[in-house]
C-alpha atoms as a PDB file:
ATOM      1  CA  UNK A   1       0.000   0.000   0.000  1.00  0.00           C
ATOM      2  CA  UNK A   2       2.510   2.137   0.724  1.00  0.00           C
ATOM      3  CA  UNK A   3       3.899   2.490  -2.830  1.00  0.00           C
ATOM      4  CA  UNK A   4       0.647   3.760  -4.537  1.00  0.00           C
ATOM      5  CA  UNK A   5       0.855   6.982  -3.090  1.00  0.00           C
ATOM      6  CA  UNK A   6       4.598   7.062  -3.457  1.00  0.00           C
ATOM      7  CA  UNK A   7       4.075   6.766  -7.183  1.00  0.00           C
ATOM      8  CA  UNK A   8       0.524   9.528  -6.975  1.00  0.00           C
ATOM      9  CA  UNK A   9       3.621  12.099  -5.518  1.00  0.00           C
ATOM     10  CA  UNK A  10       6.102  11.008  -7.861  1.00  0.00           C
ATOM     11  CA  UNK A  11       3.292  11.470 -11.158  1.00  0.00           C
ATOM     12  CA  UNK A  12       2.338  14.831  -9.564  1.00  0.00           C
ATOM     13  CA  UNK A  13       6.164  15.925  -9.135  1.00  0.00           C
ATOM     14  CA  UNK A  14       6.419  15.358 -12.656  1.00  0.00           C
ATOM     15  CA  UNK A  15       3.399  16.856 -14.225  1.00  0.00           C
ATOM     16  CA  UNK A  16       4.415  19.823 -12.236  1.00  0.00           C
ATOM     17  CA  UNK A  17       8.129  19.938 -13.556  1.00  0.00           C
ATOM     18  CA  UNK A  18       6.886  19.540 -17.045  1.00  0.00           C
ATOM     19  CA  UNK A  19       4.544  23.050 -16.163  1.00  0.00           C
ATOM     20  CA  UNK A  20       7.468  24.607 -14.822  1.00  0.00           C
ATOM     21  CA  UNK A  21       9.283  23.725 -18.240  1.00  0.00           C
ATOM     22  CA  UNK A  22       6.778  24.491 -20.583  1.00  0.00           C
ATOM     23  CA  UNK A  23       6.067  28.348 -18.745  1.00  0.00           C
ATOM     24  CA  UNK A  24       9.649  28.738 -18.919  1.00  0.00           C
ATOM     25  CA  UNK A  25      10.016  28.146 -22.334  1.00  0.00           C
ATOM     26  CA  UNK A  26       6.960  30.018 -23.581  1.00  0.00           C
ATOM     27  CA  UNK A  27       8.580  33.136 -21.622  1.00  0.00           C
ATOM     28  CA  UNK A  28      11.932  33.355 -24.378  1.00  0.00           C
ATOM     29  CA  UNK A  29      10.974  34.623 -27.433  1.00  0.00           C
ATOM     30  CA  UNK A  30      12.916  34.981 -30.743  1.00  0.00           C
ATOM     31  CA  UNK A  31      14.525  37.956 -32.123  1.00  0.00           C
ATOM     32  CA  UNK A  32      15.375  41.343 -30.041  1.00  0.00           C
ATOM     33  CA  UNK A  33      13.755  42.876 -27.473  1.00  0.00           C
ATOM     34  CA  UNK A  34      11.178  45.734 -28.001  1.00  0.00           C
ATOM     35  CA  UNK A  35      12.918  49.207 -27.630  1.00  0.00           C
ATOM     36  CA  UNK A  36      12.227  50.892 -24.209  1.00  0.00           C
ATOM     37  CA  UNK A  37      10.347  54.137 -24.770  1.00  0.00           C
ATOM     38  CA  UNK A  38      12.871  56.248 -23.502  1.00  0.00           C
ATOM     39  CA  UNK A  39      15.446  55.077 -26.210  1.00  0.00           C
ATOM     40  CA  UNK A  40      15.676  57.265 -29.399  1.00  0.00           C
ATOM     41  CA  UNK A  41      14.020  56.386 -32.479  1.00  0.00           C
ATOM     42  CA  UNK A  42      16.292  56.740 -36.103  1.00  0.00           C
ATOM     43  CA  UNK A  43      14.825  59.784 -38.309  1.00  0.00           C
ATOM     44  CA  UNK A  44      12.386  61.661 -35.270  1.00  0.00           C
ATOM     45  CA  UNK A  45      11.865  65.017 -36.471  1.00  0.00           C
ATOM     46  CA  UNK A  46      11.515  67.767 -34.021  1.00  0.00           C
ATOM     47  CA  UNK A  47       7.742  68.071 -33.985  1.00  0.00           C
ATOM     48  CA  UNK A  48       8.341  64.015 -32.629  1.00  0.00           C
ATOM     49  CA  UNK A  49      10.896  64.612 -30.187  1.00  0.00           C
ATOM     50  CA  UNK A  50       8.476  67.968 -29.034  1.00  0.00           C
ATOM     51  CA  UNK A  51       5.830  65.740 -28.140  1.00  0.00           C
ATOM     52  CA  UNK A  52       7.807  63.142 -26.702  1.00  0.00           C
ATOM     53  CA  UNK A  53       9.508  66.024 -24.747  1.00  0.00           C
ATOM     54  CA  UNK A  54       5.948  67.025 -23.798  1.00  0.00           C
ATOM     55  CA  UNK A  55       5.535  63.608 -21.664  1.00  0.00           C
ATOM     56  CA  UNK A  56       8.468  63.933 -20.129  1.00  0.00           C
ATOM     57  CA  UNK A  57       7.201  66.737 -17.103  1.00  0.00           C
ATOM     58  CA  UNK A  58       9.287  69.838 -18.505  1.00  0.00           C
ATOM     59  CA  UNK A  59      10.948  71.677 -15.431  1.00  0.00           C
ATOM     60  CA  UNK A  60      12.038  75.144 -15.379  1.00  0.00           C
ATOM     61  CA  UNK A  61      15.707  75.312 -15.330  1.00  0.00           C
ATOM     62  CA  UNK A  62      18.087  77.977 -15.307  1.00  0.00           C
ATOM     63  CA  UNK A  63      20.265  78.288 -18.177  1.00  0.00           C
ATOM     64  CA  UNK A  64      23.637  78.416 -16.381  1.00  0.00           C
ATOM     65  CA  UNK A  65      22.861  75.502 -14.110  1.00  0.00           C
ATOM     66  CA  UNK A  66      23.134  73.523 -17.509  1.00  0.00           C
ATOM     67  CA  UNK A  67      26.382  74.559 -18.927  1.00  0.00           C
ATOM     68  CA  UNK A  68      29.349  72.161 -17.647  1.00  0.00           C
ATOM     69  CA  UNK A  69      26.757  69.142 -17.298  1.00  0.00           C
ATOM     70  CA  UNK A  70      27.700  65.978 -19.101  1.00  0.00           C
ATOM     71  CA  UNK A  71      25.495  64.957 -21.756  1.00  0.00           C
ATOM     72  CA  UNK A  72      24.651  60.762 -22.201  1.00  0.00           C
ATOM     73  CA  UNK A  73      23.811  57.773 -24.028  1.00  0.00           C
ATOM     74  CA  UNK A  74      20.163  56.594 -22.653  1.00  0.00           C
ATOM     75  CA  UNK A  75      21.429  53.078 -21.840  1.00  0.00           C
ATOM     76  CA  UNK A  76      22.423  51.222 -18.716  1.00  0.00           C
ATOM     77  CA  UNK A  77      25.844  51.868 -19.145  1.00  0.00           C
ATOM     78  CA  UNK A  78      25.719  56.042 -19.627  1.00  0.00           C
ATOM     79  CA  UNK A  79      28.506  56.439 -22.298  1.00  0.00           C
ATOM     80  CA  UNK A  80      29.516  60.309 -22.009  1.00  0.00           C
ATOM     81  CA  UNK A  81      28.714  61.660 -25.574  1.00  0.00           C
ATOM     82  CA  UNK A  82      29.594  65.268 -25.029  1.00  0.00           C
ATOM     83  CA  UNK A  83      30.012  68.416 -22.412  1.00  0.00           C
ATOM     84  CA  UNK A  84      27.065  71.422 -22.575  1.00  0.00           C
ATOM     85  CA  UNK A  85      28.350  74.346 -22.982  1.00  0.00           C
ATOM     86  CA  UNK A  86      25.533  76.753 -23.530  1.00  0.00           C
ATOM     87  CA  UNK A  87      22.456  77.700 -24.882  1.00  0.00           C
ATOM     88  CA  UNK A  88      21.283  79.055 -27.905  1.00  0.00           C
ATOM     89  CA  UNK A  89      18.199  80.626 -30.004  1.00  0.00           C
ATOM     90  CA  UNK A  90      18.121  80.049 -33.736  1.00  0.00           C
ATOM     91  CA  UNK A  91      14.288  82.095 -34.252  1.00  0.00           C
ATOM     92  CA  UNK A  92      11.529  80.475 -31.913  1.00  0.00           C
ATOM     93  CA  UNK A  93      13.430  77.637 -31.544  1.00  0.00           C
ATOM     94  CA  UNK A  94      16.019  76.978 -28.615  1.00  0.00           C
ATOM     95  CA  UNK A  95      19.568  74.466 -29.127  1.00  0.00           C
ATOM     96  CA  UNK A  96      21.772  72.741 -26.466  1.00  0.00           C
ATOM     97  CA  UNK A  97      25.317  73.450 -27.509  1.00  0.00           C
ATOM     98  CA  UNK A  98      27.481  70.262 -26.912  1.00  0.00           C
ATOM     99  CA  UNK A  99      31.031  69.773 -27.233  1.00  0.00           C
ATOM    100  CA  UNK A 100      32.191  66.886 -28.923  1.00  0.00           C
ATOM    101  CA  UNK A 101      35.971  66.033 -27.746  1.00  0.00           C
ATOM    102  CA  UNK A 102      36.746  63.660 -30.401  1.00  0.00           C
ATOM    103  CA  UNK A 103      39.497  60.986 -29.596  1.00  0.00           C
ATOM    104  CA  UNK A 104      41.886  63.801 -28.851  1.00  0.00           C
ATOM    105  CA  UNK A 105      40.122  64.613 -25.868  1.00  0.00           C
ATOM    106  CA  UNK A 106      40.017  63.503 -22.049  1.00  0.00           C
ATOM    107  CA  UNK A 107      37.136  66.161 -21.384  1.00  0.00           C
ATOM    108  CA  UNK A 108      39.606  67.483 -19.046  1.00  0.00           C
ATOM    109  CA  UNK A 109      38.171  68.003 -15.306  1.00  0.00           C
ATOM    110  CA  UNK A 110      36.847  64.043 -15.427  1.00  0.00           C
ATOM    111  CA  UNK A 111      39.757  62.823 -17.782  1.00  0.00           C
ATOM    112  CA  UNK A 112      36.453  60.814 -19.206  1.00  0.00           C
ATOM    113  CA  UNK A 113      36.794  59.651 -23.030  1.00  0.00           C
ATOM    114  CA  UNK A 114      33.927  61.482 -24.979  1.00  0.00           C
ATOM    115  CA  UNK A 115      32.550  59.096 -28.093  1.00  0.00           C
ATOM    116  CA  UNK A 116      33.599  61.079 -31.329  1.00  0.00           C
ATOM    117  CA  UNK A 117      35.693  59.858 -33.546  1.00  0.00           C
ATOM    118  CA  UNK A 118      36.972  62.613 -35.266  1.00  0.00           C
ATOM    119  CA  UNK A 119      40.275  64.877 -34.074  1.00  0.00           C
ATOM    120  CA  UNK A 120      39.797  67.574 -31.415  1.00  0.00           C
ATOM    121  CA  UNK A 121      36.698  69.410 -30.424  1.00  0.00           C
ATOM    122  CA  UNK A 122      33.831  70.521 -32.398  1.00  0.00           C
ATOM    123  CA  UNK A 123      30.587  72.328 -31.159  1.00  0.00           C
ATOM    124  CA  UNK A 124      27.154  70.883 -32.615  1.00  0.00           C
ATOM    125  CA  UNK A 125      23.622  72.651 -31.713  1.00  0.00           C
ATOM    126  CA  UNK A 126      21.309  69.798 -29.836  1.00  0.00           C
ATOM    127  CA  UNK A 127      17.343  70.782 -29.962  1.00  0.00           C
ATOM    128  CA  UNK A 128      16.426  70.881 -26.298  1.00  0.00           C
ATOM    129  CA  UNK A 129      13.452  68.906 -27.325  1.00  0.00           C
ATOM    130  CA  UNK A 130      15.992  65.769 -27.865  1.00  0.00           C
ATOM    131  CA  UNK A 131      17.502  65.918 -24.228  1.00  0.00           C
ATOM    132  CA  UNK A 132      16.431  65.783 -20.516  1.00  0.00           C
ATOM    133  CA  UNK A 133      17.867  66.150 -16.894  1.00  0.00           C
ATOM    134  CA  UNK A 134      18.734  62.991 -16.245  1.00  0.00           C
ATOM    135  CA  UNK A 135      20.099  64.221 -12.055  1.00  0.00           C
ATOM    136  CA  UNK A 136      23.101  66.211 -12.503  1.00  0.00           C
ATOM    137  CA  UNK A 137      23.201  65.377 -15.875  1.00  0.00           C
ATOM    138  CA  UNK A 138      21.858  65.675 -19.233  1.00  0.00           C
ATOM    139  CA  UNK A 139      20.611  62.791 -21.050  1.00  0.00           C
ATOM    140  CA  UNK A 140      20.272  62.658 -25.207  1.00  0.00           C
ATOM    141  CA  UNK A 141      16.423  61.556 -25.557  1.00  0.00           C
ATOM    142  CA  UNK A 142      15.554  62.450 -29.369  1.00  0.00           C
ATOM    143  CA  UNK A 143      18.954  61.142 -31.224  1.00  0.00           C
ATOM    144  CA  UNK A 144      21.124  58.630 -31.500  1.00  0.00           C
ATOM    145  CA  UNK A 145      24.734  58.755 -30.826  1.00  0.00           C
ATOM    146  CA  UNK A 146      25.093  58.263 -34.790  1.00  0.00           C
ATOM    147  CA  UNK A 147      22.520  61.217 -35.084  1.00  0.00           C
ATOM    148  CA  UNK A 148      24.412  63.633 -32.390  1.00  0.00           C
ATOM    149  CA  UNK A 149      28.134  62.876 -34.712  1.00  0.00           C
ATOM    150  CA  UNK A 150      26.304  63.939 -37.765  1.00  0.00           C
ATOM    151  CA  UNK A 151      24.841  66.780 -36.855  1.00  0.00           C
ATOM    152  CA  UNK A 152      27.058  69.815 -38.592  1.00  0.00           C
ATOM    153  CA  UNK A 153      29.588  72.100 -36.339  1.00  0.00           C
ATOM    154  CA  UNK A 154      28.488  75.518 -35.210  1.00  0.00           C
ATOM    155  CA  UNK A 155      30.254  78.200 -34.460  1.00  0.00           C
ATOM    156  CA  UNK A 156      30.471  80.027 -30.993  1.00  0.00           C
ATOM    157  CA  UNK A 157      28.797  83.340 -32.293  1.00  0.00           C
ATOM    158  CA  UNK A 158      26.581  82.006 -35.080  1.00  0.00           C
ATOM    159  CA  UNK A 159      23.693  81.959 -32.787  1.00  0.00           C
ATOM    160  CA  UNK A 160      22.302  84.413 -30.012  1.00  0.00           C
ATOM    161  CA  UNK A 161      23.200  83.237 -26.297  1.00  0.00           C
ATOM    162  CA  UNK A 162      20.857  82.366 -24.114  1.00  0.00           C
ATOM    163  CA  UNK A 163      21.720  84.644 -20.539  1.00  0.00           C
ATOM    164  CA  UNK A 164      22.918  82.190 -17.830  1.00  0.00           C
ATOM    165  CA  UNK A 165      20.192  83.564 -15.878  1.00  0.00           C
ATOM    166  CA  UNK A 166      17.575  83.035 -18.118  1.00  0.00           C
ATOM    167  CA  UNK A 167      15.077  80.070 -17.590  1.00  0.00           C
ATOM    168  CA  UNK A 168      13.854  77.916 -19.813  1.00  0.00           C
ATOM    169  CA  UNK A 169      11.928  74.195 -19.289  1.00  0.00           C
ATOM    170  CA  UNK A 170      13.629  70.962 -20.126  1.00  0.00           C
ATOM    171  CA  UNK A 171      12.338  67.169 -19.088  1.00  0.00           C
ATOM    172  CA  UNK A 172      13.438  64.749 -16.830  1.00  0.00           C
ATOM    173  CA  UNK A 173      14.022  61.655 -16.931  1.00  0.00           C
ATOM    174  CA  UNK A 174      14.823  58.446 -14.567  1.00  0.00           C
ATOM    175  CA  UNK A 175      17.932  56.575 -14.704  1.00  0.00           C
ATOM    176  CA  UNK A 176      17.953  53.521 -17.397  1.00  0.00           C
ATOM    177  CA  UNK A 177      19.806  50.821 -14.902  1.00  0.00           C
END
């Protein structure tokens, strides 16, 4: 008698094991992983990265608390892309002036390596709508890292300034680990 319900647990043991497998194996799927909404999508336009910018709770933010900030790659790891250095206004709209280091350069306070692989620096115009505070720094929302290299130089003057203590609203953004 005693080995009938040895062999009931044993039968149940296994049809459970086999569930275990078979939920398992129905939770991998093939191919990538869906891209997290916070990652940037190839070829937005600015009216896209305006309304994305839209949901992200814009803050007010004083111009001259964002000069110095780092600016980086919305992934886990945070890859440095670039340094702020100011603020612009091309017409109605407003641009994030980053400087790219290039291989060249240690982005010299943090002696971090800055992804650019040209020589030297070079100063592109970022459209606030593509970035948000990300804590003390600045994260690229609306571009890829592709999309920040081939965006073309600008030069220091070729825009009007933005006052350091002018304010202006950007949005934030939760870390991506």
């Amino acid at each position: 008698m005693s080995a009938r319900p040895a062999s009931g647990l044993a039968a149940c043991l296994a049809v459970c094991l086999v569930l275990a497998l078979s939920v398992a194996a129905q939770a991998q799927t093939a191919g990538p992983s869906p891209a997290p909404d916070h990652m940037p999508v190839p070829g937005m336009t600015v009216p896209d990265m305006a309304a994305r910018a839209a949901r992200r709770f814009p803050q007010p933010v004083r111009v001259g608390d964002l000069a110095g900030r780092l600016l980086l790659q919305p992934e886990e790891a945070q890859p440095v892309l670039g340094r702020v250095t100011g603020l612009v206004r091309r017409g109605d709209a407003v641009a994030v002036v980053v400087r790219l280091d290039g291989a060249l350069g240690l982005g010299w306070l943090g002696l971090q390596r800055i992804d650019w692989s040209g020589f030297g620096p070079r100063l592109v115009a970022v459209p606030v709508e593509a970035v948000a505070l990300l804590g003390e720094h600045v994260a690229l929302m609306g571009l890829t890292s592709e999309g920040l290299r081939a965006l073309p130089s600008v030069a220091p003057d070729s825009a009007a300034a933005i006052p350091p203590d002018a304010t202006i609203r950007v949005g934030i953004v939760r870390p991506f680990h």
